[in-house]
N, C-alpha and C. Protein backbone atom coordinates (compact mmCIF):
# COMPACT_ATOMS: atom_id res chain seq x y z
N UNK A 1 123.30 111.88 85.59
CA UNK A 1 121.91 111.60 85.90
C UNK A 1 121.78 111.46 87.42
N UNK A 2 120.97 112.67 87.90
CA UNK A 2 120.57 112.09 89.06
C UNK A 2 119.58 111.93 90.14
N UNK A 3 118.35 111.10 89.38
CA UNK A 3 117.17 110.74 89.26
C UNK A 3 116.70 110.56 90.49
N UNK A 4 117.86 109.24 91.31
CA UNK A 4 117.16 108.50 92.01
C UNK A 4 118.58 109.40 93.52
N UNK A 5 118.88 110.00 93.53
CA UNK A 5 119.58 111.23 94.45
C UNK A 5 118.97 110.94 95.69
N UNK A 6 119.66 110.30 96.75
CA UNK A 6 119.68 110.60 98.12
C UNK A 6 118.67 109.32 98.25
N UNK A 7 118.08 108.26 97.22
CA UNK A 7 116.95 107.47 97.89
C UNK A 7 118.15 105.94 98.19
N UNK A 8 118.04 104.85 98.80
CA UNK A 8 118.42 103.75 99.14
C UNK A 8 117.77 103.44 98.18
N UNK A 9 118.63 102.34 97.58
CA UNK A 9 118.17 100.74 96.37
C UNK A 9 118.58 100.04 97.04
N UNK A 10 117.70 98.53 97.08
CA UNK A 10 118.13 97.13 97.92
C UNK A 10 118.08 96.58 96.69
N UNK A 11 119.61 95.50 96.15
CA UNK A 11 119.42 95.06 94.86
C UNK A 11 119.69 93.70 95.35
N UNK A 12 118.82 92.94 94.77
CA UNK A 12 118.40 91.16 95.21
C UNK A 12 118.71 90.97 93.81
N UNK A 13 119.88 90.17 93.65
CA UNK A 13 120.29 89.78 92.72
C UNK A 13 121.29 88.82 92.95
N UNK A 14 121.52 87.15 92.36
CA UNK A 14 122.41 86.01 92.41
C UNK A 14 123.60 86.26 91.62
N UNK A 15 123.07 86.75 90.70
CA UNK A 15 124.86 86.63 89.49
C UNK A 15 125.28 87.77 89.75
N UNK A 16 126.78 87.61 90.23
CA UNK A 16 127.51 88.82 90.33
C UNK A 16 127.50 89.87 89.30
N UNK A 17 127.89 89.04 88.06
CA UNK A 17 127.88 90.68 87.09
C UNK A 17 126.15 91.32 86.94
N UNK A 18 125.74 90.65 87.01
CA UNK A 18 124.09 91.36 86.98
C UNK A 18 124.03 92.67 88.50
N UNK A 19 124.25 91.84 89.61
CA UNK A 19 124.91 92.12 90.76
C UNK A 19 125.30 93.99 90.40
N UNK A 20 126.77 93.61 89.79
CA UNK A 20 127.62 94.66 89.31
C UNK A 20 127.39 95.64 89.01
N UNK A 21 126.15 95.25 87.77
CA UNK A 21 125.69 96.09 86.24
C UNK A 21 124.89 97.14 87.38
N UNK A 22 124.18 96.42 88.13
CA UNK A 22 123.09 97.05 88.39
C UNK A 22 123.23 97.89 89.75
N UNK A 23 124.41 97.86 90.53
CA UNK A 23 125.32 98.85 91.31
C UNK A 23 125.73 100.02 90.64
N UNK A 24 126.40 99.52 89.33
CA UNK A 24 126.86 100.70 88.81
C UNK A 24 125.69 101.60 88.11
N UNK A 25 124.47 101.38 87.28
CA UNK A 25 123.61 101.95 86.77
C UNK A 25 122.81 102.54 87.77
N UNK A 26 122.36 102.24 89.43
CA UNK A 26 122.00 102.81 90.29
C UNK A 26 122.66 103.73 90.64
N UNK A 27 124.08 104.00 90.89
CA UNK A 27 125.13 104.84 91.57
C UNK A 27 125.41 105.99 90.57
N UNK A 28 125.30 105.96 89.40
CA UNK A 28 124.88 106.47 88.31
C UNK A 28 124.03 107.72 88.00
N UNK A 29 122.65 106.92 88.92
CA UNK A 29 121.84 107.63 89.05
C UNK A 29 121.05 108.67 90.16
N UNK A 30 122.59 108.68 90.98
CA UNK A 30 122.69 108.80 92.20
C UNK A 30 122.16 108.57 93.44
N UNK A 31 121.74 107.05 93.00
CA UNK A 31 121.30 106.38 94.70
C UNK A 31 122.16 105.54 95.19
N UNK A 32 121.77 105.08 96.49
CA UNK A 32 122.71 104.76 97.33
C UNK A 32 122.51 103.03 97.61
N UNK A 33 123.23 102.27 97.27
CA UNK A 33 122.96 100.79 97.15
C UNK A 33 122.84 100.15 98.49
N UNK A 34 121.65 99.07 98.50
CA UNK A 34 121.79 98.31 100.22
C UNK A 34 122.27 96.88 99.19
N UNK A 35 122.83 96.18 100.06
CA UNK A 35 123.24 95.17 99.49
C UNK A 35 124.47 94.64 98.64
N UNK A 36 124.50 94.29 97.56
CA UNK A 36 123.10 93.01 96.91
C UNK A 36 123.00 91.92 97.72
N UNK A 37 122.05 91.81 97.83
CA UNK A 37 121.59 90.70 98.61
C UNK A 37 121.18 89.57 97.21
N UNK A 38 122.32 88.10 97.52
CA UNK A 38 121.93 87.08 96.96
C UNK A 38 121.00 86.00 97.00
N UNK A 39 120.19 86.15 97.94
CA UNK A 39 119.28 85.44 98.36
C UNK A 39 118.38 86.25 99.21
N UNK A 40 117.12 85.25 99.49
CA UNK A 40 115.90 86.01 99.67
C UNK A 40 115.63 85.74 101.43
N UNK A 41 116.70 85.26 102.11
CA UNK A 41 117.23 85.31 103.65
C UNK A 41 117.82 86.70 103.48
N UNK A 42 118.70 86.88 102.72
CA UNK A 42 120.07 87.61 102.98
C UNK A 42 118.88 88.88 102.97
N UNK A 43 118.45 89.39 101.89
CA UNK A 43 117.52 90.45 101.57
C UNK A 43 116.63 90.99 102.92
N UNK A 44 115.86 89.75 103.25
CA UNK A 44 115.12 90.29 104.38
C UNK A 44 116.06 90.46 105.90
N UNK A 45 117.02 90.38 105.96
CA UNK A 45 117.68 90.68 106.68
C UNK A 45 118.33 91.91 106.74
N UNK A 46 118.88 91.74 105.45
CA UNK A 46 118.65 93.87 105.09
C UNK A 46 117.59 94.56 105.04
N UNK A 47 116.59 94.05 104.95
CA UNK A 47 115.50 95.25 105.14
C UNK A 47 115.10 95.37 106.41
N UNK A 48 115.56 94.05 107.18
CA UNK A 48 114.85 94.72 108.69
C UNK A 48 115.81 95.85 109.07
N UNK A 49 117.39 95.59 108.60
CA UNK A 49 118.52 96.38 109.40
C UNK A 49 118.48 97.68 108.86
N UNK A 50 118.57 98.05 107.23
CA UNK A 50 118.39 99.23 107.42
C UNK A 50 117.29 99.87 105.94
N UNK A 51 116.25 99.49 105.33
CA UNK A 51 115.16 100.06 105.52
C UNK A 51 115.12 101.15 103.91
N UNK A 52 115.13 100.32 102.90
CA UNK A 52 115.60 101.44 102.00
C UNK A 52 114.35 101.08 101.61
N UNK A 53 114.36 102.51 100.34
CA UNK A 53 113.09 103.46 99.69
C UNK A 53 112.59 102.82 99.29
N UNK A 54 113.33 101.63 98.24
CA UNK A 54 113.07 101.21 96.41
C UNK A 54 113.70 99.88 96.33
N UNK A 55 113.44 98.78 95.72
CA UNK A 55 114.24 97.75 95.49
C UNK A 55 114.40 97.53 94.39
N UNK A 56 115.13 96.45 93.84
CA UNK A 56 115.22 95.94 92.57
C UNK A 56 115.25 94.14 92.26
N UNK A 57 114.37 93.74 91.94
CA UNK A 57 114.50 92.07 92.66
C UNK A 57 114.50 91.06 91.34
N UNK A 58 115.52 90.49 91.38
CA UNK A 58 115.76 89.24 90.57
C UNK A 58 114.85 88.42 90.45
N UNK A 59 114.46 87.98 89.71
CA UNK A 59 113.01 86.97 90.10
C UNK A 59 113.64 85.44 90.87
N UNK A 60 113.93 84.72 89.43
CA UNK A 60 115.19 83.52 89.88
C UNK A 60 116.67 83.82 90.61
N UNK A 61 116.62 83.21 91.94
CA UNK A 61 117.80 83.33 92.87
C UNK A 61 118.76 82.29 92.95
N UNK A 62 118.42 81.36 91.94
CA UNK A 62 119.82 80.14 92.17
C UNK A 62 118.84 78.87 93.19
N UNK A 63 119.46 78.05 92.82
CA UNK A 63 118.82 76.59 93.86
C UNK A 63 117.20 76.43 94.02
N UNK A 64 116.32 76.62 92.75
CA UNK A 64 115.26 76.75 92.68
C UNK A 64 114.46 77.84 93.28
N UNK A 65 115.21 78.65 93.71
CA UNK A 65 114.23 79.61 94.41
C UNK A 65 114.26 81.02 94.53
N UNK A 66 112.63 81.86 94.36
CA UNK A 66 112.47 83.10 94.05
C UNK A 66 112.62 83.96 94.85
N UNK A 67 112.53 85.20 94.96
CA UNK A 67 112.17 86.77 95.42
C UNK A 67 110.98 87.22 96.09
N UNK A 68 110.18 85.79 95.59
CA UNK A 68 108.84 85.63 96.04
C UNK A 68 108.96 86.54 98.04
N UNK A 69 109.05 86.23 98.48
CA UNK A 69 109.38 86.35 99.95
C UNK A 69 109.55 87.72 100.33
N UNK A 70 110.32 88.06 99.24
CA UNK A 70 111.42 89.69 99.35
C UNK A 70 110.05 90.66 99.03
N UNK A 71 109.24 90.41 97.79
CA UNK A 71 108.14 90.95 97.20
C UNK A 71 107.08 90.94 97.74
N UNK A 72 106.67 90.26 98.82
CA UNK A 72 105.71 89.83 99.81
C UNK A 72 105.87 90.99 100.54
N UNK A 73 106.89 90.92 101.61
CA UNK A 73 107.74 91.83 102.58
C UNK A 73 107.40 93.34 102.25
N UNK A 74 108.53 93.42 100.84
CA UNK A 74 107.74 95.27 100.33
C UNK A 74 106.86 95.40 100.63
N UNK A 75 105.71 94.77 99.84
CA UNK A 75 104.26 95.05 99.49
C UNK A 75 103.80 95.03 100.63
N UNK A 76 104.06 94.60 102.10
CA UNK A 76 103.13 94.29 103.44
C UNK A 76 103.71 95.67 103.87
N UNK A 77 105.03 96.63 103.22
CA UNK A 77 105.59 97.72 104.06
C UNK A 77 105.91 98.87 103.18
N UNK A 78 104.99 98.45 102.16
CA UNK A 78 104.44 99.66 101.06
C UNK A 78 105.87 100.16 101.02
N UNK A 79 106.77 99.20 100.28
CA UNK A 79 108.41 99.86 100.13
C UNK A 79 107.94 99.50 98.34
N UNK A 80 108.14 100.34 97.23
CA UNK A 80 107.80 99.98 96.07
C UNK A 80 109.03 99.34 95.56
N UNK A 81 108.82 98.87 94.17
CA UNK A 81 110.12 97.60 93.86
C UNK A 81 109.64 97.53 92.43
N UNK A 82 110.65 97.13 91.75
CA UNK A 82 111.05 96.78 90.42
C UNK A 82 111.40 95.30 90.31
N UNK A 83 110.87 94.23 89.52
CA UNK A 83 111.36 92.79 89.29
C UNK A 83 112.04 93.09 88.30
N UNK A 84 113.27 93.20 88.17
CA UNK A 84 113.72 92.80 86.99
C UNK A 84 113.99 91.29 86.35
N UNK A 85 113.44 90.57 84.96
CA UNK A 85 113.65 90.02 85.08
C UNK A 85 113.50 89.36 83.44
N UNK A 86 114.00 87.85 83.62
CA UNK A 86 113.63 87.83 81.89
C UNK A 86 112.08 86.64 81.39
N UNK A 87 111.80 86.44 83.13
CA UNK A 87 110.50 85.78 82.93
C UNK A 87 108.99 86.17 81.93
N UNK A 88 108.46 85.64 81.38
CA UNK A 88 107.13 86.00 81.28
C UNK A 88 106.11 86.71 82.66
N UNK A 89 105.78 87.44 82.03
CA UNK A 89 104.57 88.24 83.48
C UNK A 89 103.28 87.60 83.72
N UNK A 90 102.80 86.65 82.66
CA UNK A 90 102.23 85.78 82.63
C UNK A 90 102.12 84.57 84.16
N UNK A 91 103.29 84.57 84.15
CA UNK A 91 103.71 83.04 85.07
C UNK A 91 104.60 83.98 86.37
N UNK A 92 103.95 84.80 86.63
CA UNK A 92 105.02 85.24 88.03
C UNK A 92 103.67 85.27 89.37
N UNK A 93 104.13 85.19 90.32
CA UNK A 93 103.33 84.68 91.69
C UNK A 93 103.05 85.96 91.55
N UNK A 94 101.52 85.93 92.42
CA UNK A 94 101.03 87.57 92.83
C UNK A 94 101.56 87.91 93.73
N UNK A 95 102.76 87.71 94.49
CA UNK A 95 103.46 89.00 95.07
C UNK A 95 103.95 89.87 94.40
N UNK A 96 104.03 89.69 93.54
CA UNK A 96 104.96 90.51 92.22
C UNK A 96 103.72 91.49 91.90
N UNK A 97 102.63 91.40 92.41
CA UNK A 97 101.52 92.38 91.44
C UNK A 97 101.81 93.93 91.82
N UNK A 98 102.18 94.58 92.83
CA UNK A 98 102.70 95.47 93.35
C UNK A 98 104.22 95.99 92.84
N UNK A 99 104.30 95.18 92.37
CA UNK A 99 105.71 96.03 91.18
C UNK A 99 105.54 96.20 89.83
N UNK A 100 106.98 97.00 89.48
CA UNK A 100 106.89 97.03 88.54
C UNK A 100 107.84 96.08 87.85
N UNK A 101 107.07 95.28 86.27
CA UNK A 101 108.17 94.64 85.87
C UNK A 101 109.18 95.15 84.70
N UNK A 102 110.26 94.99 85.02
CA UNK A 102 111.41 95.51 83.46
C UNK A 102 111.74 93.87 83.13
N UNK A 103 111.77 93.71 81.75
CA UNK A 103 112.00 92.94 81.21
C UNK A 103 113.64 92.43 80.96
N UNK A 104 114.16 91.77 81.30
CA UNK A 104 115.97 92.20 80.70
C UNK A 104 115.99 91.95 79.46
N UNK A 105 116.78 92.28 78.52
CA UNK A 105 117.48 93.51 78.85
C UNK A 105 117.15 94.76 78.98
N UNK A 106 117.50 95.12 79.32
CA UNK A 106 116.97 96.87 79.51
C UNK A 106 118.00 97.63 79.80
N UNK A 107 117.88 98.98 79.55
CA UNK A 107 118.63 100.14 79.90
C UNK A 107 119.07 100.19 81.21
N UNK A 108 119.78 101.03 81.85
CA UNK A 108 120.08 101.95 83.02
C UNK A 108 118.49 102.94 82.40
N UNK A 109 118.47 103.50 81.64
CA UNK A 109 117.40 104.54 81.78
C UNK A 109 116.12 104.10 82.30
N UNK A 110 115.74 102.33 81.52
CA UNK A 110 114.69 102.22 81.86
C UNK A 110 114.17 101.67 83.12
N UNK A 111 115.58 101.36 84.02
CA UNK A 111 115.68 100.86 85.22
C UNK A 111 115.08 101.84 85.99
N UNK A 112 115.84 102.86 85.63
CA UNK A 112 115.71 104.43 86.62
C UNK A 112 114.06 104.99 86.32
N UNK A 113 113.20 104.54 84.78
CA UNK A 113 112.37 104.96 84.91
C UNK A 113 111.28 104.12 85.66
N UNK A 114 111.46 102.64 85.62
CA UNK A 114 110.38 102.14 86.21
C UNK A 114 110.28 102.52 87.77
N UNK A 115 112.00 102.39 88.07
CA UNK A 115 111.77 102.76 89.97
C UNK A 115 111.04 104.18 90.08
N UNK A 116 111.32 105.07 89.36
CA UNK A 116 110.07 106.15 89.30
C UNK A 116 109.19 105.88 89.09
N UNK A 117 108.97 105.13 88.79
CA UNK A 117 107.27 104.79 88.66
C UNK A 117 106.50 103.74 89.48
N UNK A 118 107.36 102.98 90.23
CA UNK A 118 107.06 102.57 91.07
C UNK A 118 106.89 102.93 92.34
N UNK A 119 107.71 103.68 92.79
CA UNK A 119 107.67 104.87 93.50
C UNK A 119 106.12 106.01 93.79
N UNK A 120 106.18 106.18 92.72
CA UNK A 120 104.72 107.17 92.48
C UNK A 120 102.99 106.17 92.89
N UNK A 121 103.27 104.82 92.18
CA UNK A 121 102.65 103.85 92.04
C UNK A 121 101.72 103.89 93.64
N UNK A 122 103.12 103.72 94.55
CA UNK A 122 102.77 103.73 96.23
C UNK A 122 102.83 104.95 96.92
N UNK A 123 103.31 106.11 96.15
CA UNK A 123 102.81 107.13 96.78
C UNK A 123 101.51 107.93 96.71
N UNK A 124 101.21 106.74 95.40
CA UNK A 124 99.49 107.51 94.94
C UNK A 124 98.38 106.75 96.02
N UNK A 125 98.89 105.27 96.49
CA UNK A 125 98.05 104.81 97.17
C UNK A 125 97.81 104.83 98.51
């Protein structure tokens, strides 16, 4: 599969094997990983340095605190993004309104399809 070919993924994610899963199901799909960034310092520090297509953002980061920040950032630099996550959509901050959400669990496929569609989402606008 190789969907996401030649684009950068920034993956904001705390737990290593989630971390892992979601390196390998990107690389997979032949994109090129920034990160993972475990926190939502670490993240925006990769995006100033080097600037990728697509993200993928954990909602909950460990020590009470969200992605919120990371999702802000995209959305002010029209970079599109995927929350993955196992929250209700109900209860997520409106920075998040500009993504797309995958629910966990989920596929590698359906990972690869939402970042397509998130993707399109900001290229339509």
């Amino acid at each position: 599969m190789s969907a996401l070919l030649g684009l950068r993924v920034l993956v904001v994610e705390n737990d290593e094997m989630n971390a892992m899963l979601l390196e390998l199901q990107l690389a997979q799909a032949g994109a090129s990983v920034v990160g993972p960034a475990a926190s939502s310092d670490q993240a925006l520090r990769l995006l100033e340095g080097q600037g990728p297509d697509l993200a993928v953002l954990d909602y909950r980061l460990g020590g009470g605190l969200t992605s919120e920040p990371v999702a802000e950032y995209l959305s002010r630099q029209g970079i599109p993004f995927v929350l993955a996550t196992g929250q209700t959509t109900g209860h997520l901050p409106s920075a998040f309104d500009r993504g797309i959400v995958l629910v966990k669990p989920y596929l590698a496929e359906d990972l690869v399809r939402a970042l397509l569609q998130a993707q399109e989402i900001v290229a339509g606008n």
